[in-house]
C-alpha atoms as a PDB file:
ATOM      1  CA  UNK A   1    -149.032   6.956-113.393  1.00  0.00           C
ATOM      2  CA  UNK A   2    -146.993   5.965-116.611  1.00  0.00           C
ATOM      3  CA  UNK A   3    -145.698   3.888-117.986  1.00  0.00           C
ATOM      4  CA  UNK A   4    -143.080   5.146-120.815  1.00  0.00           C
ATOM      5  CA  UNK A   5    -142.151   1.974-123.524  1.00  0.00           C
ATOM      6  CA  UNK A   6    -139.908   3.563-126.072  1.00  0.00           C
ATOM      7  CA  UNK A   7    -139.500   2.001-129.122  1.00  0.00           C
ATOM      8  CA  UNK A   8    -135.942   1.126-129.291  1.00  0.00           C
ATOM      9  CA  UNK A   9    -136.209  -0.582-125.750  1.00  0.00           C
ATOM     10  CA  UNK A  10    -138.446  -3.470-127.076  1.00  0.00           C
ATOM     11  CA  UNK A  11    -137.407  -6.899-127.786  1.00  0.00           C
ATOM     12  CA  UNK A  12    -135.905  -7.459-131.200  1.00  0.00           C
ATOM     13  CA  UNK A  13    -135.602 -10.562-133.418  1.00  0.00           C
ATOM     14  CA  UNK A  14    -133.975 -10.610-136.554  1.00  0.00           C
ATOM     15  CA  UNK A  15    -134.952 -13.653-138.509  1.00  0.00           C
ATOM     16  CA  UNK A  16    -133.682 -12.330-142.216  1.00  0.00           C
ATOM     17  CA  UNK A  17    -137.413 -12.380-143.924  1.00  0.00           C
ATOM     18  CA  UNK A  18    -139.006 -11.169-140.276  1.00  0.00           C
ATOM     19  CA  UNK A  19    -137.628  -7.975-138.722  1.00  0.00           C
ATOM     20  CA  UNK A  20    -140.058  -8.330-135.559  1.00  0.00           C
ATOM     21  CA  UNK A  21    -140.259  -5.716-132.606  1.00  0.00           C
ATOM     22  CA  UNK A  22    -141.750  -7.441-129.411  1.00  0.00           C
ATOM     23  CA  UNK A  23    -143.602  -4.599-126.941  1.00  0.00           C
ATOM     24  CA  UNK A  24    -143.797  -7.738-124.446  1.00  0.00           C
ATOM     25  CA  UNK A  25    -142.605 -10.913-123.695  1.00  0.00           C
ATOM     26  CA  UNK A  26    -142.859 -13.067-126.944  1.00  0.00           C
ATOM     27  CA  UNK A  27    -140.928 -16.400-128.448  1.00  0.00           C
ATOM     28  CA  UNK A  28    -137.109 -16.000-127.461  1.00  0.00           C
ATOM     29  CA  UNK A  29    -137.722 -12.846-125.975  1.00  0.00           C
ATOM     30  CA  UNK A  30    -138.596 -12.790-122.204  1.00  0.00           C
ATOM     31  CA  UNK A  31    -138.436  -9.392-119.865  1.00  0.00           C
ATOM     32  CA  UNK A  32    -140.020  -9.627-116.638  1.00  0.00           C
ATOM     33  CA  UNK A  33    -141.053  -6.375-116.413  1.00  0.00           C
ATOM     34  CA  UNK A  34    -143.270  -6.295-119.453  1.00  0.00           C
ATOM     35  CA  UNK A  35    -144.433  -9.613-120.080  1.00  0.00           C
ATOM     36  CA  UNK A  36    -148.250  -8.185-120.477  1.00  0.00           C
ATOM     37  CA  UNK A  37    -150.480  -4.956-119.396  1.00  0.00           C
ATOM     38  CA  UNK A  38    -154.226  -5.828-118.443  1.00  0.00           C
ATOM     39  CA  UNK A  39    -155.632  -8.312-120.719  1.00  0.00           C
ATOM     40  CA  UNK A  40    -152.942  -7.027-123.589  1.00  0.00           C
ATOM     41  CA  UNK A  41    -150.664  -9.658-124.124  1.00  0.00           C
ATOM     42  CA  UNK A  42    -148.901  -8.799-127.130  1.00  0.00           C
ATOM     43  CA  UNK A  43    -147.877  -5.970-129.826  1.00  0.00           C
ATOM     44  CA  UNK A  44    -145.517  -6.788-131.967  1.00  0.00           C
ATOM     45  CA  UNK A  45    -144.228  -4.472-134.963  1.00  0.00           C
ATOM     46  CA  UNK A  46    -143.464  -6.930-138.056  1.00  0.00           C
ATOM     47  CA  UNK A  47    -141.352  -6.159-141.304  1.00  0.00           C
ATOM     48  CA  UNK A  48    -142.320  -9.244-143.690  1.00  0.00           C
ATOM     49  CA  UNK A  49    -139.698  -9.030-146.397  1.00  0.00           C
ATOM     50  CA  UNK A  50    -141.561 -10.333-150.197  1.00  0.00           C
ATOM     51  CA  UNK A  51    -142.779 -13.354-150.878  1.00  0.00           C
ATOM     52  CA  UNK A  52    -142.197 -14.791-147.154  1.00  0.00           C
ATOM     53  CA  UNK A  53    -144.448 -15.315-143.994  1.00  0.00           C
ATOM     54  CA  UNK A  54    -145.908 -16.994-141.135  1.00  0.00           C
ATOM     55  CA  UNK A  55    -146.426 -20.754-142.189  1.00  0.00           C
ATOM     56  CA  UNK A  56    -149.717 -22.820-141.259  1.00  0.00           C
ATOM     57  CA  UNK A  57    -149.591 -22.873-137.184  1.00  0.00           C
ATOM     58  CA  UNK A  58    -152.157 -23.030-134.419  1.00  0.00           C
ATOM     59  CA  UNK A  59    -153.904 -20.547-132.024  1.00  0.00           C
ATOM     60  CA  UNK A  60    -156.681 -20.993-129.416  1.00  0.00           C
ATOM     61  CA  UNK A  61    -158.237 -18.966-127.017  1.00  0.00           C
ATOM     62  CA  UNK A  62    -156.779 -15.885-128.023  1.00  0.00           C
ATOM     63  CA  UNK A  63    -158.222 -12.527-129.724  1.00  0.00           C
ATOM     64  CA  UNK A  64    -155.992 -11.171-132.556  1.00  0.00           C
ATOM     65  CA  UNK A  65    -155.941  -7.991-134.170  1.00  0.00           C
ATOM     66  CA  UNK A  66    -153.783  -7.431-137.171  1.00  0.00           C
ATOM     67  CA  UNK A  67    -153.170  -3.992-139.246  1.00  0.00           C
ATOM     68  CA  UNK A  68    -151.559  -3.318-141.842  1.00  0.00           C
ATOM     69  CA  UNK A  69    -149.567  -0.102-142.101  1.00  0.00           C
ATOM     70  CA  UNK A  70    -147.948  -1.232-145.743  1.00  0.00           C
ATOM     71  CA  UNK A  71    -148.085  -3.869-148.069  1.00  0.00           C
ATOM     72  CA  UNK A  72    -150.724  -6.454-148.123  1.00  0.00           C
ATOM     73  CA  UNK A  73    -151.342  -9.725-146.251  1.00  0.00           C
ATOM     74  CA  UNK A  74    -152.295 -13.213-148.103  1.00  0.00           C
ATOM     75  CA  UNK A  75    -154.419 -15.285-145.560  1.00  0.00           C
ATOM     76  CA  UNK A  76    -155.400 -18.853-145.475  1.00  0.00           C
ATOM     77  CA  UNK A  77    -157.694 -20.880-142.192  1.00  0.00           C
ATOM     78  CA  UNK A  78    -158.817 -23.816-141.136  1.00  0.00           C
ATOM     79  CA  UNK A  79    -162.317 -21.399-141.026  1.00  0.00           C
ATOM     80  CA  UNK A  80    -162.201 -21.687-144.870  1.00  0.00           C
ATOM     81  CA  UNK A  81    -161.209 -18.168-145.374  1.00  0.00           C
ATOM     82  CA  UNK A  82    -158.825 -17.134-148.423  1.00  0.00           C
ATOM     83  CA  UNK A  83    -158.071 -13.627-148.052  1.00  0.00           C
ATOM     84  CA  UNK A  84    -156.062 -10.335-149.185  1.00  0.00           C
ATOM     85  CA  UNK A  85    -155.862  -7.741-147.211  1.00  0.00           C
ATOM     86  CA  UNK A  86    -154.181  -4.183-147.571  1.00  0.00           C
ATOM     87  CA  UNK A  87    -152.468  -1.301-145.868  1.00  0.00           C
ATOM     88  CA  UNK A  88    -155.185   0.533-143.669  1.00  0.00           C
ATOM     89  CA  UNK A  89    -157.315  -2.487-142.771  1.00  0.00           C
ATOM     90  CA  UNK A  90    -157.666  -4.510-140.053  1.00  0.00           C
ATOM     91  CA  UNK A  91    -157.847  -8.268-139.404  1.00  0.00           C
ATOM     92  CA  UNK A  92    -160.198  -9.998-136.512  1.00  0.00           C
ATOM     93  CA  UNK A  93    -159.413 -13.695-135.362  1.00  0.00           C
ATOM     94  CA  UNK A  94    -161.139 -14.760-132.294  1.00  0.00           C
ATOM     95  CA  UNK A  95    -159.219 -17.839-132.026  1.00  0.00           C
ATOM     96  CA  UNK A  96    -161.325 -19.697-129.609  1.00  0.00           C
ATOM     97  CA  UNK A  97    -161.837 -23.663-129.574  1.00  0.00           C
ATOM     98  CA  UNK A  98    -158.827 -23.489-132.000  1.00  0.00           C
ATOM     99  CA  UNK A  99    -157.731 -22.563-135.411  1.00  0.00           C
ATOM    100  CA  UNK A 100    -155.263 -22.953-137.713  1.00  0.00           C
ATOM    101  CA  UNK A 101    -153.775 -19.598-140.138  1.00  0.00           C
ATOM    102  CA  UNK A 102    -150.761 -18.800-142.584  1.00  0.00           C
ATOM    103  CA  UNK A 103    -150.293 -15.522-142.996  1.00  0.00           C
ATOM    104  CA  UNK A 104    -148.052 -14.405-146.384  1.00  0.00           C
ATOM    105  CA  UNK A 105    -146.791 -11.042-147.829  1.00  0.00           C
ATOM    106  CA  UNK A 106    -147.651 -12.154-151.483  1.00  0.00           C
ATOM    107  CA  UNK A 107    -145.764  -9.429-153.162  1.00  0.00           C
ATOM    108  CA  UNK A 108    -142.502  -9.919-155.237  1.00  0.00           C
ATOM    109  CA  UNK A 109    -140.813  -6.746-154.100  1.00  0.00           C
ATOM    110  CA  UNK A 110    -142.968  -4.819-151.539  1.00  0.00           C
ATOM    111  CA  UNK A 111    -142.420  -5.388-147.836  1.00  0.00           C
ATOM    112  CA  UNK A 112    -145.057  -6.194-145.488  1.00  0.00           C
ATOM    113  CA  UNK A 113    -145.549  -3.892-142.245  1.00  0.00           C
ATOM    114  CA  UNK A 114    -147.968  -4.691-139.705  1.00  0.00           C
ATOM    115  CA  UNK A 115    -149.229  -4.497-136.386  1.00  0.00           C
ATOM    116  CA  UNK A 116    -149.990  -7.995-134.524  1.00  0.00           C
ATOM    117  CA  UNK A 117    -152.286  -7.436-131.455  1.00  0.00           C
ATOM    118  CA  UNK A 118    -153.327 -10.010-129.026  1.00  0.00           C
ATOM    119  CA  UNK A 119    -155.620  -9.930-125.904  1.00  0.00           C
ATOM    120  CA  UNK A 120    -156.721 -12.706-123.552  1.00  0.00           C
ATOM    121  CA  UNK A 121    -160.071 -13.355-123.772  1.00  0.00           C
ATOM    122  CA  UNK A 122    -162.877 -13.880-120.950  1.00  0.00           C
ATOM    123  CA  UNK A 123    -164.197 -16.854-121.956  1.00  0.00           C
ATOM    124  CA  UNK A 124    -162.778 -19.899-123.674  1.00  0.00           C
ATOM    125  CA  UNK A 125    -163.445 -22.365-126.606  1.00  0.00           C
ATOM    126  CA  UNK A 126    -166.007 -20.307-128.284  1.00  0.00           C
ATOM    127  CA  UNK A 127    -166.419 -21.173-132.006  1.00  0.00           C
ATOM    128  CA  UNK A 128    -163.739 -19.421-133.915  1.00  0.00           C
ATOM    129  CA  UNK A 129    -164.498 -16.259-135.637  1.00  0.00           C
ATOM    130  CA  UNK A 130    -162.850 -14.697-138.482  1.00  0.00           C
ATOM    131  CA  UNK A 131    -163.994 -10.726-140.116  1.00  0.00           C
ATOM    132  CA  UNK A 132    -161.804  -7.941-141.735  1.00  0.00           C
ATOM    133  CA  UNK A 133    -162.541  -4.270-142.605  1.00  0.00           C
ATOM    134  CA  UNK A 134    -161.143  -1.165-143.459  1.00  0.00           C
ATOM    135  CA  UNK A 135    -162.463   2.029-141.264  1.00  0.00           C
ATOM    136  CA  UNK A 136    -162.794   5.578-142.777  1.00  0.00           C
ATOM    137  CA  UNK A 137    -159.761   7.693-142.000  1.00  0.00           C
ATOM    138  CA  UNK A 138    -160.987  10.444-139.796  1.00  0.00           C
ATOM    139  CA  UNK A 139    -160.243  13.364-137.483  1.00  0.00           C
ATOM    140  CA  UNK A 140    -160.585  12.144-133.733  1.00  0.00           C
ATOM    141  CA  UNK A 141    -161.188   8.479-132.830  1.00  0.00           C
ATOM    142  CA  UNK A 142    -162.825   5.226-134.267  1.00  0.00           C
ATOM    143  CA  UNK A 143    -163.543   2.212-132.321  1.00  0.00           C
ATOM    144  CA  UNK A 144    -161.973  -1.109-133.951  1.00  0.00           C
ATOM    145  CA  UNK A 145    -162.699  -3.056-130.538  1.00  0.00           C
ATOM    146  CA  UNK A 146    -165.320  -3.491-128.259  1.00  0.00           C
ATOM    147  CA  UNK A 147    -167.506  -5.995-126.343  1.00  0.00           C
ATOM    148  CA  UNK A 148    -170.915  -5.634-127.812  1.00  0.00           C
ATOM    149  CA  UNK A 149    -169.314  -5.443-131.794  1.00  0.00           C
ATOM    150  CA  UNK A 150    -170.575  -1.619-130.822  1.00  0.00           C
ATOM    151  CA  UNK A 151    -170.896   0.440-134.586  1.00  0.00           C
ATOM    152  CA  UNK A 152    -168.784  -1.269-137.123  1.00  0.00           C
ATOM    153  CA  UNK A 153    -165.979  -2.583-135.256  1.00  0.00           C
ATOM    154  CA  UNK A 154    -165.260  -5.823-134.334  1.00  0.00           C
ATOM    155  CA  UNK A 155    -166.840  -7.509-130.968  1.00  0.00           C
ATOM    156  CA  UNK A 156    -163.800  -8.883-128.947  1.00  0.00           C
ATOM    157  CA  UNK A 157    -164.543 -11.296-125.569  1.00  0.00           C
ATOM    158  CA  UNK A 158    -162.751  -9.262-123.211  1.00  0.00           C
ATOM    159  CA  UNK A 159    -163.744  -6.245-120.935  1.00  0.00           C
ATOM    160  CA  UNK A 160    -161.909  -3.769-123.192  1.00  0.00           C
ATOM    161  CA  UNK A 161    -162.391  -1.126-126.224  1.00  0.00           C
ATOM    162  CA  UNK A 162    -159.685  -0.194-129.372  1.00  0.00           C
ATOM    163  CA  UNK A 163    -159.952   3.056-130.315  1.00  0.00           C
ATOM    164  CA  UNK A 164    -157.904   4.779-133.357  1.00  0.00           C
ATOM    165  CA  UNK A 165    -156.976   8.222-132.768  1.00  0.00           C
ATOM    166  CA  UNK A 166    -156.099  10.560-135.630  1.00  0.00           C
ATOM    167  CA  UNK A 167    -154.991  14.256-135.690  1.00  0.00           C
ATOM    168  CA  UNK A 168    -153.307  16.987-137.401  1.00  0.00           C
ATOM    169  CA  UNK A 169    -150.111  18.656-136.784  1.00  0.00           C
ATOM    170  CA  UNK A 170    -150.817  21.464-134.054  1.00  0.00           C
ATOM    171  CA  UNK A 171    -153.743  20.011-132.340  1.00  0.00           C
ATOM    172  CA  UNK A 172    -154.728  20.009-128.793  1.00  0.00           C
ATOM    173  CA  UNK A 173    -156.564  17.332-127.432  1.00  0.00           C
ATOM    174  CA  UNK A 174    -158.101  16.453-123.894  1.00  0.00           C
ATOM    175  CA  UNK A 175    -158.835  12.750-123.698  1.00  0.00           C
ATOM    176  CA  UNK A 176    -161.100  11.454-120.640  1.00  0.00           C
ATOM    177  CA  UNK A 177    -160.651   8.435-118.670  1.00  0.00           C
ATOM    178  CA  UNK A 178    -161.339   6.118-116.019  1.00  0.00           C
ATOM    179  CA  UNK A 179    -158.910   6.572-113.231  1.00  0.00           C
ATOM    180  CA  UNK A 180    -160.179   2.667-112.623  1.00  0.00           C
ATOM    181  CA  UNK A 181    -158.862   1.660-115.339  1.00  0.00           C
ATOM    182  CA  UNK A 182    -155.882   0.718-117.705  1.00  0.00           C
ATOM    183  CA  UNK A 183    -154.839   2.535-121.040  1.00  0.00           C
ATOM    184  CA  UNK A 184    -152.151   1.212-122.901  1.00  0.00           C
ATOM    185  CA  UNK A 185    -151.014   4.048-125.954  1.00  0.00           C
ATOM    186  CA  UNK A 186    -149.490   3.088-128.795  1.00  0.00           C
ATOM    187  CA  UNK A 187    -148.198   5.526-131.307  1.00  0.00           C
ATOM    188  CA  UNK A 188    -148.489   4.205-135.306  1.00  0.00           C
ATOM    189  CA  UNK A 189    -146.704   7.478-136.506  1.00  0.00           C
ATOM    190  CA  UNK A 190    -146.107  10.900-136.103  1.00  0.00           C
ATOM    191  CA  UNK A 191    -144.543  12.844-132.927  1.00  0.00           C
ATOM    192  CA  UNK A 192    -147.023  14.444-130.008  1.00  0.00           C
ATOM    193  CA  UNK A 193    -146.828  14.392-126.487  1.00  0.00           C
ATOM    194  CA  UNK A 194    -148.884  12.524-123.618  1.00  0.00           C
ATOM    195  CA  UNK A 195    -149.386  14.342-120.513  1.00  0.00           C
ATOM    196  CA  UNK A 196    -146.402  16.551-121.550  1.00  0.00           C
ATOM    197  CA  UNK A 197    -143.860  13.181-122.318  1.00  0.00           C
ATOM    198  CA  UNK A 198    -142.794  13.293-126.067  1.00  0.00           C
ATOM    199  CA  UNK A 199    -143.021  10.487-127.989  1.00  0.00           C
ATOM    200  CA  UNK A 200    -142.762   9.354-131.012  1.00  0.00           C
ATOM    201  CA  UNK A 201    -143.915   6.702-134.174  1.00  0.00           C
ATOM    202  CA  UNK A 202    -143.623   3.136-132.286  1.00  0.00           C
ATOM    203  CA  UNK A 203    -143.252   4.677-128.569  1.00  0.00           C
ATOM    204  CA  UNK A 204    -145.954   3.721-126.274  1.00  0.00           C
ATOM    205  CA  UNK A 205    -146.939   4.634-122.757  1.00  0.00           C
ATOM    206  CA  UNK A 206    -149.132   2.926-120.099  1.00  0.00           C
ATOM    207  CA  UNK A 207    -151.701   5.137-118.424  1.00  0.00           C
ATOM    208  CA  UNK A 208    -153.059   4.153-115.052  1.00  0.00           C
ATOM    209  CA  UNK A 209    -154.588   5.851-112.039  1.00  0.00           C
ATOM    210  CA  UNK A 210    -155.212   8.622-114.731  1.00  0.00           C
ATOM    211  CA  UNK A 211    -158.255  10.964-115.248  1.00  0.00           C
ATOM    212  CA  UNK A 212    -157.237  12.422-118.695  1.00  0.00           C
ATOM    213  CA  UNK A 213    -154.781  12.099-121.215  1.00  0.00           C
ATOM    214  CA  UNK A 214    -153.791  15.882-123.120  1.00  0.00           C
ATOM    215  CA  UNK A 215    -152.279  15.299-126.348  1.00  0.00           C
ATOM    216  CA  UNK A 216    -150.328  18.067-128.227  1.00  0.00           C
ATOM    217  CA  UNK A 217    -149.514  17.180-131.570  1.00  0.00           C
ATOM    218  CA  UNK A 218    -146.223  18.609-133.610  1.00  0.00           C
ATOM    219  CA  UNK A 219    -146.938  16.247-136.838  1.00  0.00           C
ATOM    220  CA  UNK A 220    -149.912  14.706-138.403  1.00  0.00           C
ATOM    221  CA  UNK A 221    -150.190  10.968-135.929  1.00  0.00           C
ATOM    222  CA  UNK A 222    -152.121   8.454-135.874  1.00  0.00           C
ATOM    223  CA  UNK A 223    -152.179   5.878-132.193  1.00  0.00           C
ATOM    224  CA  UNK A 224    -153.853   3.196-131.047  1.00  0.00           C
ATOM    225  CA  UNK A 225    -155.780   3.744-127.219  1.00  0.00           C
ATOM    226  CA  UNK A 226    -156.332   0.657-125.656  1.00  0.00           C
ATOM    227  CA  UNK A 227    -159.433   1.108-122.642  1.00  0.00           C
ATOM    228  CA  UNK A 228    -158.336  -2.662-120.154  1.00  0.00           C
ATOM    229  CA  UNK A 229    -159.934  -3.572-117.089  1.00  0.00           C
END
């Protein structure tokens, strides 16, 4: 079964310095039809124009990935972290027994574009948790998620892996999974097909009661493959 989310059926919000694309339910945007998938509560595309951003505000009990597809990211927490951050890495927060961020595109005439991820963790009021890191651009996939913190990537509480898939134009590829299971896809960039459905950069699908995905590339793309419980 999918699910087909195309990009220009999300929720918008237009806030002059935020251009923000909601995937599901989020702020003033409520659809009951996609309010979550699994554990994956929110993806929301962000265009931060210069020198604005997300003032100092509070999060618990929530795990959130950011990634930045241009621009840079100034961050500040109530962890003590004071960090930069630049197109191609990723951001952790486990948010836990609570924390408190500002998030700022620090440049004078670059705009910020980012991914903002969050999933609903297993267990609650853990002690907050903050990391960042840049993975290796690569042919095939790379785990940014997991349970166990499995290789390099970041250790998430929640039943659930990340994986970044990469590929050239042309390619052919036969993806296994877990008819048990969930698999949300969502494209970064570049135009392919899933299961024979085109789509394209900032489409998505939702996989379930699945056994594979093929994916037939017809540019160099780059998507995110969510594994939920």
């Amino acid at each position: 079964m999918l699910q087909v989310r195309k990009a220009n059926e999300r929720g918008y919000a237009d806030h002059g310095w935020l251009k923000a694309n909601h995937t599901f339910s989020f702020a003033g945007y409520y659809d009951p039809a996609h309010v979550h998938f699994s554990h994956l509560r929110v993806i929301n595309e962000d265009f931060v124009a210069p020198t604005m951003g997300f003032g100092t505000h509070p999060h618990d009990n929530m795990e959130i990935l950011t990634y930045v597809l241009e621009g840079r990211i100034a961050h500040k927490d109530s962890m003590g972290n004071v960090k930069e951050f630049n197109a191609g890495e990723f951001q952790f927060m486990s948010a836990g027994s609570g924390v408190t961020h500002s998030e700022f595109n620090p440049s004078n005439d670059e705009m910020l574009h980012l991914y903002q991820i969050w999933i609903i963790p297993n267990v609650k009021d853990n002690a907050p948790r903050y990391d960042q890191r840049r993975f290796a651009d690569k042919e095939g996939a790379t785990l940014i998620l997991s349970p166990t913190g499995e290789g390099e990537s970041f250790r998430v509480y929640q039943d659930m892996k990340l994986w970044r898939h990469q590929y050239k134009a042309g390619q052919t590829v036969d993806i296994s999974l877990n008819s048990a299971r969930n698999y949300w896809l969502q494209v970064v960039k570049g135009e392919l097909k899933v299961n024979d459905i085109a789509l394209s950069s900032s489409d998505a699908v939702g996989i379930r009661a699945e056994e594979r995905a093929k994916i037939e590339t017809s540019s160099d793309v780059e998507f995110l493959l969510f594994d939920l419980k």
